[in-house]
Protein backbone atom coordinates (compact mmCIF):
# COMPACT_ATOMS: atom_id res chain seq x y z
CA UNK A 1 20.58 24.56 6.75
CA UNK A 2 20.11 27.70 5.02
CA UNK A 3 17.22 28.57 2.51
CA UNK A 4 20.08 29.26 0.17
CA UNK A 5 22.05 26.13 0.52
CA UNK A 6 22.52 24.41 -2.54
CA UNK A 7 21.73 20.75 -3.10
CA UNK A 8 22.25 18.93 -6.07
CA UNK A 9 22.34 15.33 -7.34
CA UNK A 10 25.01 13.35 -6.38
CA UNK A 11 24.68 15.33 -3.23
CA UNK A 12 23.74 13.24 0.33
CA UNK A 13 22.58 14.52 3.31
CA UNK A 14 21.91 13.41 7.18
CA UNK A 15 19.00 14.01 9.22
CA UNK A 16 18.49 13.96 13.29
CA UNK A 17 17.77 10.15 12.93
CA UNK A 18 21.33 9.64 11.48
CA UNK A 19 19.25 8.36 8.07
CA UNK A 20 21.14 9.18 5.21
CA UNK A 21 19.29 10.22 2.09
CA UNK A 22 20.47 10.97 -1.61
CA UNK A 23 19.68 14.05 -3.26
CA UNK A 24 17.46 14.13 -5.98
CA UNK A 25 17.68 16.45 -9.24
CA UNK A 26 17.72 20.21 -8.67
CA UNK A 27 14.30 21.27 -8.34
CA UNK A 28 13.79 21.66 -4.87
CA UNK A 29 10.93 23.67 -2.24
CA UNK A 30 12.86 26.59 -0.36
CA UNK A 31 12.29 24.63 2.98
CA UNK A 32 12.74 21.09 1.76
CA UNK A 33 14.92 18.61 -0.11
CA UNK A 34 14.02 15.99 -2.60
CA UNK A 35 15.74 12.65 -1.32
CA UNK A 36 15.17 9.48 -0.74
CA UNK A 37 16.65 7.17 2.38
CA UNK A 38 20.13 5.28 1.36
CA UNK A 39 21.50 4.17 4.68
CA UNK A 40 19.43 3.18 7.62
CA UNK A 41 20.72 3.01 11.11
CA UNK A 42 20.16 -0.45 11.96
CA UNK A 43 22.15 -2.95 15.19
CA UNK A 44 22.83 -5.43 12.87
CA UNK A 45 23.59 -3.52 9.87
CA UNK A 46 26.81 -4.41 7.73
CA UNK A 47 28.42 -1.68 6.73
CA UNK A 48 30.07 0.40 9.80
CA UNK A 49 30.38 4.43 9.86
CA UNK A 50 34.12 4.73 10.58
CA UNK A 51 33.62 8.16 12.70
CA UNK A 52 31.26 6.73 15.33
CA UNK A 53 31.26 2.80 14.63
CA UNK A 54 27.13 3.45 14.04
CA UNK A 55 26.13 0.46 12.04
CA UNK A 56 23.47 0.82 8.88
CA UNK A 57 21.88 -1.22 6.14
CA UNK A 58 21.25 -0.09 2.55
CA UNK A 59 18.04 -0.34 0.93
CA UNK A 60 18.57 1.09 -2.84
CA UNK A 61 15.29 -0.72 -4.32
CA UNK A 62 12.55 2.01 -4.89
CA UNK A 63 9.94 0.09 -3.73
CA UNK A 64 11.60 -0.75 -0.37
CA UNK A 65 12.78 3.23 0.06
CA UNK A 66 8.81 3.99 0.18
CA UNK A 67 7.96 1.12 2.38
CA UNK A 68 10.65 2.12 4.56
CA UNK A 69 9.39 5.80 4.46
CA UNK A 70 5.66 4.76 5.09
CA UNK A 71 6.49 2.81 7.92
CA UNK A 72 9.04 5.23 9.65
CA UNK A 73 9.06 8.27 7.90
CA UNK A 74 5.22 9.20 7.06
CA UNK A 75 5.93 13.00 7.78
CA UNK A 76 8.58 13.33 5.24
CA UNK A 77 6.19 12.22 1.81
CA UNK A 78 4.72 15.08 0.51
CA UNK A 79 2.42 15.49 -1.95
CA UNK A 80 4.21 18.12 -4.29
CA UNK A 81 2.23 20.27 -6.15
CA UNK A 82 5.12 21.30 -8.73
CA UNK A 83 5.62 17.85 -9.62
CA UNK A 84 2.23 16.42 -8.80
CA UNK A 85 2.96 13.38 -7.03
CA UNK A 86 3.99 12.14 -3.66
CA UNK A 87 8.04 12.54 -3.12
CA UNK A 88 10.11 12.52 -0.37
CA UNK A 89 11.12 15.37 0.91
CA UNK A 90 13.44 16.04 4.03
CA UNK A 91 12.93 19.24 5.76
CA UNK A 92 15.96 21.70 5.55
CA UNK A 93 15.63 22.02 9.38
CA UNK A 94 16.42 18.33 10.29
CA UNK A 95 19.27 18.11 7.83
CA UNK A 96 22.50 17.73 10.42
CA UNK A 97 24.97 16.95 7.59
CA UNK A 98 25.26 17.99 3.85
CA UNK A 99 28.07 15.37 2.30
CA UNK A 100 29.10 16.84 -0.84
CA UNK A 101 31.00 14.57 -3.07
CA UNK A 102 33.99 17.84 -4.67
CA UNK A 103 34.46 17.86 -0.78
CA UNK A 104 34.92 14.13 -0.30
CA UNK A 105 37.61 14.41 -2.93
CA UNK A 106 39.84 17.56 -1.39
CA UNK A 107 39.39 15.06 1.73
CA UNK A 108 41.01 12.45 0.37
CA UNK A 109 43.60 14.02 -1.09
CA UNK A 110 44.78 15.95 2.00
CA UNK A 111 44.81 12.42 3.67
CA UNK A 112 46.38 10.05 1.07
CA UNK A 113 48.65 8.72 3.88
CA UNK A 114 45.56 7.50 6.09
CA UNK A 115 43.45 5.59 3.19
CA UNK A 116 42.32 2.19 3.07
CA UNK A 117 42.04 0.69 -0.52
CA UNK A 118 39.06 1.32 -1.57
CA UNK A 119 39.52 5.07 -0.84
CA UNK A 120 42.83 4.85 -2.41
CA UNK A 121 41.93 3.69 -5.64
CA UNK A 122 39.30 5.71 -5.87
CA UNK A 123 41.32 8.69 -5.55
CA UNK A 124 43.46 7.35 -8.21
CA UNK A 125 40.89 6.56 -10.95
CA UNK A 126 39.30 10.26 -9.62
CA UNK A 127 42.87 11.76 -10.88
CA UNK A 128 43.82 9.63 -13.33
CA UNK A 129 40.17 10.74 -15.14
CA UNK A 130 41.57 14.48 -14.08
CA UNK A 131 45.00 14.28 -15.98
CA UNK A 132 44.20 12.24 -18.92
CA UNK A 133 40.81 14.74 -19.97
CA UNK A 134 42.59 17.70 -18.92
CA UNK A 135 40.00 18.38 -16.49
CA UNK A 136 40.72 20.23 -12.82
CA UNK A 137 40.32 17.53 -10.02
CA UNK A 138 38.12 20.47 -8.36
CA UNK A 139 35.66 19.75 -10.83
CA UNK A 140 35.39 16.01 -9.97
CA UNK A 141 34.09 14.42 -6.72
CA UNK A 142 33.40 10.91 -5.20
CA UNK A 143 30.04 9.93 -3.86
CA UNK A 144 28.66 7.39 -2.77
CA UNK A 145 29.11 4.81 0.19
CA UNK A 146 32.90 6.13 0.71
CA UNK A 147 31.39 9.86 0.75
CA UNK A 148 29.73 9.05 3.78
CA UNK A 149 32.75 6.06 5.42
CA UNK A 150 30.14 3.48 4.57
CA UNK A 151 32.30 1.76 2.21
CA UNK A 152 32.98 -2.21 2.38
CA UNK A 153 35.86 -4.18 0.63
CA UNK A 154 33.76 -4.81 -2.71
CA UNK A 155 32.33 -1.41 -2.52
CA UNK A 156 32.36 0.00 -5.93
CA UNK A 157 34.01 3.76 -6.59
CA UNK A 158 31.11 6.73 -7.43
CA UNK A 159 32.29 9.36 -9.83
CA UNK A 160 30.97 12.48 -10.23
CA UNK A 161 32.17 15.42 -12.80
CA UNK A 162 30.77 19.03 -12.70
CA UNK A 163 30.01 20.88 -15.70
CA UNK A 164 29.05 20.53 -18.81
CA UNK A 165 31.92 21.24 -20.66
CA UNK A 166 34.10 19.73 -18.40
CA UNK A 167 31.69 16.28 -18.68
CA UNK A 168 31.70 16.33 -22.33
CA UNK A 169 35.67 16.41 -22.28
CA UNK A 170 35.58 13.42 -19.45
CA UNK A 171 32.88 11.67 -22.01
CA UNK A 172 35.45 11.43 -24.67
CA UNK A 173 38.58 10.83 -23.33
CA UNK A 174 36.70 7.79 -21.60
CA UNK A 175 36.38 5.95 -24.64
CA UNK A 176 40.49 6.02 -25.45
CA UNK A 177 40.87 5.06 -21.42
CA UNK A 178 38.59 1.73 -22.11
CA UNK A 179 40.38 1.03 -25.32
CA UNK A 180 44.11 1.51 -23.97
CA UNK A 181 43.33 -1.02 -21.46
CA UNK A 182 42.76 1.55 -18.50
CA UNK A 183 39.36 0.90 -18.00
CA UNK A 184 37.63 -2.79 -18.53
CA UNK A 185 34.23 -3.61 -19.65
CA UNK A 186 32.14 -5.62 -17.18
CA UNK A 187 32.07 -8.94 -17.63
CA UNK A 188 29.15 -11.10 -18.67
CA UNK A 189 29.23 -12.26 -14.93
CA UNK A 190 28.70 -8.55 -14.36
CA UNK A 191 26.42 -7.41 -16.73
CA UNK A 192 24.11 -10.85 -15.40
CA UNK A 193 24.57 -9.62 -11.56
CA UNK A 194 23.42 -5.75 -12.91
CA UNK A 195 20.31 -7.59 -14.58
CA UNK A 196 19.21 -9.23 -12.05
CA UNK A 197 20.05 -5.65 -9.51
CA UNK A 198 17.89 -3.87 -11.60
CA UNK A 199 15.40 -6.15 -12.16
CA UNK A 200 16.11 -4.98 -15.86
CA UNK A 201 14.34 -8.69 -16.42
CA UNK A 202 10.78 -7.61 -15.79
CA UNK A 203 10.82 -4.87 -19.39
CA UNK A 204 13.63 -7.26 -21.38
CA UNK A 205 15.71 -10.17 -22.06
CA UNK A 206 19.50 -10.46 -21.37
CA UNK A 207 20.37 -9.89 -24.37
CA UNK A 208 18.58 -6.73 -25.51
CA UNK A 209 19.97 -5.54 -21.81
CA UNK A 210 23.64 -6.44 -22.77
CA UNK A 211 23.80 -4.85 -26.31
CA UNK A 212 22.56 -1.50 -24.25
CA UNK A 213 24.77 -1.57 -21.52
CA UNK A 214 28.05 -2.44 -23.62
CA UNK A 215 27.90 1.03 -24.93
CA UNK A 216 27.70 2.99 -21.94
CA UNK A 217 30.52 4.47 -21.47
CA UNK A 218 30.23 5.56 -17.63
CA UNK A 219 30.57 2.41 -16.31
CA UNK A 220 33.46 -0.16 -15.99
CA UNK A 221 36.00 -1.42 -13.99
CA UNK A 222 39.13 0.50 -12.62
CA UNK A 223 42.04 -2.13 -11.71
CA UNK A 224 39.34 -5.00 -10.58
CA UNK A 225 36.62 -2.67 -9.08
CA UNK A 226 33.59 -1.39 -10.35
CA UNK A 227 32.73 2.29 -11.12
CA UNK A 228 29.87 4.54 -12.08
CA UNK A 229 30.47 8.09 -13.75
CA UNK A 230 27.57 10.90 -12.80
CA UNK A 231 28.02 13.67 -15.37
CA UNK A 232 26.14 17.06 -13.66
CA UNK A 233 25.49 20.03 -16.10
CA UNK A 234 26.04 23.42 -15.21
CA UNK A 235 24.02 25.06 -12.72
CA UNK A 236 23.22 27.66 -14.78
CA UNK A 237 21.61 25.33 -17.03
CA UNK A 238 18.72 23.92 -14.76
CA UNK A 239 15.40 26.25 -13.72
CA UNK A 240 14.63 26.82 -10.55
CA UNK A 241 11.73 24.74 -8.48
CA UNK A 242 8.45 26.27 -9.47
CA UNK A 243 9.52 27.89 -12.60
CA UNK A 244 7.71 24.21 -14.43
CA UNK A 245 4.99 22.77 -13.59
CA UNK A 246 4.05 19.11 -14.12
CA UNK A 247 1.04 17.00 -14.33
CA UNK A 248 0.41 13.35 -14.23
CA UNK A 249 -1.98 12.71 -17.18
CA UNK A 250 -1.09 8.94 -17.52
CA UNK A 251 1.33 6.48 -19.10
CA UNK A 252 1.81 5.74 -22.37
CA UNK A 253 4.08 3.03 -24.55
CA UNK A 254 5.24 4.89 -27.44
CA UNK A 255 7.25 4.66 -30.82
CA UNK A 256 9.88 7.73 -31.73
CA UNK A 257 13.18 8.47 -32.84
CA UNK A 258 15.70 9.99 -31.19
CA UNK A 259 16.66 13.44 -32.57
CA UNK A 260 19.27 14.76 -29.71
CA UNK A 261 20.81 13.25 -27.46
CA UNK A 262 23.14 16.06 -26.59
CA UNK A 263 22.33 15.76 -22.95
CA UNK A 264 22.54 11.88 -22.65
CA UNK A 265 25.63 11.65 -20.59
CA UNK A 266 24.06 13.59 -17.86
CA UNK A 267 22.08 12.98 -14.71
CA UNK A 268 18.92 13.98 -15.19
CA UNK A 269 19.02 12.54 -18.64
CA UNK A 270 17.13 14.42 -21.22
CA UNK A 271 16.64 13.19 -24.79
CA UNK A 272 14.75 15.21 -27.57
CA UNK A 273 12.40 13.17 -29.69
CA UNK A 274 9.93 12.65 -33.08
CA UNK A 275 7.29 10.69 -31.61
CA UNK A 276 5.83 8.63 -34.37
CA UNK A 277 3.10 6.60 -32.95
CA UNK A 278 1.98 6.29 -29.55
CA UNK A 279 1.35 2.40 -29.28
CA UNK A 280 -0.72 2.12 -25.96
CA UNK A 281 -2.57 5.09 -24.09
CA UNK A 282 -3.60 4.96 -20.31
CA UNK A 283 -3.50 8.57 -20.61
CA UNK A 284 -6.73 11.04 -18.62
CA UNK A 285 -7.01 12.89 -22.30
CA UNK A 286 -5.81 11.80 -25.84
CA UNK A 287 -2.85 13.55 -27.51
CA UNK A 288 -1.17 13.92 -30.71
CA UNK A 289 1.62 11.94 -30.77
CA UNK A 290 3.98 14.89 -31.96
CA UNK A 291 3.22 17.24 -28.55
CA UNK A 292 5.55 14.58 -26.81
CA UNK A 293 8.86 15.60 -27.75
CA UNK A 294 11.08 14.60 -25.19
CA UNK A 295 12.03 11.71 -22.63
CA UNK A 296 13.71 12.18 -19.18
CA UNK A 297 14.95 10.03 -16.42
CA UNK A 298 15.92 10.86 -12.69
CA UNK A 299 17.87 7.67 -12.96
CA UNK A 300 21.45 7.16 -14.13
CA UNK A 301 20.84 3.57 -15.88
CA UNK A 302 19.01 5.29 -18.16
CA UNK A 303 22.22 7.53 -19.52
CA UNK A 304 22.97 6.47 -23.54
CA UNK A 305 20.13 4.19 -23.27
CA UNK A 306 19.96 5.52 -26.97
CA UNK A 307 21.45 7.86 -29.47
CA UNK A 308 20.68 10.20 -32.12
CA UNK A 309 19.28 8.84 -35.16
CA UNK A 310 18.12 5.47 -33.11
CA UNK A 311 14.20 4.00 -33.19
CA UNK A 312 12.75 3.53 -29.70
CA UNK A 313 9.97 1.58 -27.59
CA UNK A 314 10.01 3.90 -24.76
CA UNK A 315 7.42 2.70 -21.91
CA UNK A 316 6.74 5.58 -18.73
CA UNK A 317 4.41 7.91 -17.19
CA UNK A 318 3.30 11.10 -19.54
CA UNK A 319 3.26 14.51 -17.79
CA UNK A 320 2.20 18.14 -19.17
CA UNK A 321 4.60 20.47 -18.86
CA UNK A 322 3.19 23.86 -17.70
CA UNK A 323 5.09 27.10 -17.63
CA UNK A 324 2.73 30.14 -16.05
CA UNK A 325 -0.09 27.66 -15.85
CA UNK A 326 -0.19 27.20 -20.24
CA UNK A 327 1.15 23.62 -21.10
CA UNK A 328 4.80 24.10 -23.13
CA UNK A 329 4.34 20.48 -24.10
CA UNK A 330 4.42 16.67 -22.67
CA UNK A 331 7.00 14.26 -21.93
CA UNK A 332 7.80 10.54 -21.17
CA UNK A 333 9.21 10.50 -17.94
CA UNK A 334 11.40 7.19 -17.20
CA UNK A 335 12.49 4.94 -14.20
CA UNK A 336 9.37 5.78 -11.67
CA UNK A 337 7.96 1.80 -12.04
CA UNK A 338 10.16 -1.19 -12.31
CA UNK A 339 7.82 -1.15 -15.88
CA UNK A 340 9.56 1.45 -17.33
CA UNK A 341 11.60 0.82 -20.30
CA UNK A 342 13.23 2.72 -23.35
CA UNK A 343 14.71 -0.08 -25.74
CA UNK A 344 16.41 0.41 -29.60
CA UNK A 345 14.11 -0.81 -32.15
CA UNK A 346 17.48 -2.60 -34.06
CA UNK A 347 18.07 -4.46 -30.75
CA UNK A 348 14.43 -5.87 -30.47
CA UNK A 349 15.25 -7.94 -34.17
């Protein structure tokens, strides 16, 4: 791979161990790539790579992706001075495969004769998405386990949609799709199972996690199975690696409203906000609770986790954001610790 190869969330790639890692973000060092192991080679694994019969597992939980890196992978976590902290990062010159999910797509369609199901209907939902929002199927892709023939029977089908005003136009016609009867709501059943998945149990009850989820509008089913939307802004839109600087100063449970959440469909998720009292400080050095004006998540869960207007209880690590070494000002960053939370006040009553 190229220094000038492009990788971007939603984005997998393959190193010379046939480990398959997702793609982190957009900030990445010229000779590396942020991205953390999804599918491990393994003899007994369940899920079977249609193109060689290789079998792998899946380990998804964060906790087992660094156990699994510190055990086998040591080389490949770096501390990274740009973000300050210890990531994973795959070097550019072990990457043997770059799946791309706008690829994946034109794939599909040029085979529609040689699909199983689950490809199938994930083409359709992909195109039915395209028509109804008026939105170029080249600007749409499928990730996930079918981007790389991992797939099972129950897999679930992995959106993505580029640009931002091509996302925005997806966003809304969603929301007619789910009320004409296109696209379900999970169940209860469901919303239990993604819970318990995200161990969403450790930072609140069922309940508080329900009225969230219900108004997410990414996420449903699509004739029986399961989907997930990814929403990716414009490249244009996100600064190179290096051009920020961030430093861990701590964590922090805080109090704020949310005053723009113009950016809360997308992956990262960015929301601008009034800080109004910063509850609990494990911070190196106090701050004024009004220098923290925003909150962003690497994580897709965390997409309309609120909305303009809303009070929050946001719980995460605080980091200085430096631009040519002066700090521009701190944020709450989200979904690092199976501790991090961001709830609506009016659902805590």
């Amino acid at each position: 791979m190229t220094e000038t190869t492009m990788f971007i969330e939603g984005d997998f790639i393959e190193d010379v161990n046939g480990i398959i890692f997702d793609v982190k973000g957009f900030e990445h060092p010229s000779t590396r790539v942020i991205a953390f192991p999804r599918y491990i080679p393994h003899k007994e694994g369940n899920r079977v790579r249609k193109t060689d019969n290789r079998r792998y597992v899946k380990i998804y939980d964060l906790d087992k992706r660094y156990d699994y890196l510190r055990e086998c992978l040591r080389d490949y976590i770096i501390y990274d001075s740009v973000f300050d902290m210890k990531l994973c990062e795959v070097p550019k010159d072990n990457i043997v495969k770059h799946y791309k999910p706008d690829l994946k797509l034109k794939e599909l369609l040029h085979n529609v004769e040689k699909l199983d199901k689950v490809e199938y209907l994930a083409l359709k939902l992909a195109s039915t998405i395209s028509y109804e929002a008026n939105v170029p199927l080249e600007k749409l892709g499928i990730s996930g386990s079918i981007m790389v023939g991992l797939h099972k029977d129950n897999s679930d089908i992995d959106i993505v949609v580029y640009g931002t005003r091509e996302s925005v136009k997806v966003a809304d016609v969603l929301k007619h799709l789910f009320e004409k009867g296109v696209l379900s709501s999970f169940s209860e059943e469901q919303y239990r199972n993604l819970y318990v998945f995200r161990k969403a149990y450790e930072t609140m009850d069922f309940k508080t996690f329900i009225r969230h989820e219900r108004r997410k509008i990414f996420q449903g089913t699509f004739q029986g199975r399961e989907f997930f939307i990814r929403f990716i802004r414009d490249l244009k839109d996100h600064k190179p690696y290096g051009y920020y600087r961030y430093r861990n100063i701590g964590s922090a449970t805080i109090r704020a409203k949310v005053v723009d959440d113009d950016y809360a469909i997308f992956t990262p998720v960015k929301y601008t906000i009034d800080c109004m009292k910063i509850i609990e400080s494990k911070m190196k050095y106090p701050i004024k609770s009004k220098e923290l004006i925003e909150v962003v998540s690497f994580r897709g869960r965390f997409c309309q986790q609120a909305f303009k207007g809303e009070n929050v209880i946001i719980r995460g690590k605080v980091e200085a954001v430096l631009r040519n070494n002066e700090i521009s000002h701190y944020r709450i960053v989200i979904g690092g610790s199976p501790k991090d939370y961001m709830v609506c006040e009016d659902f805590l009553k």
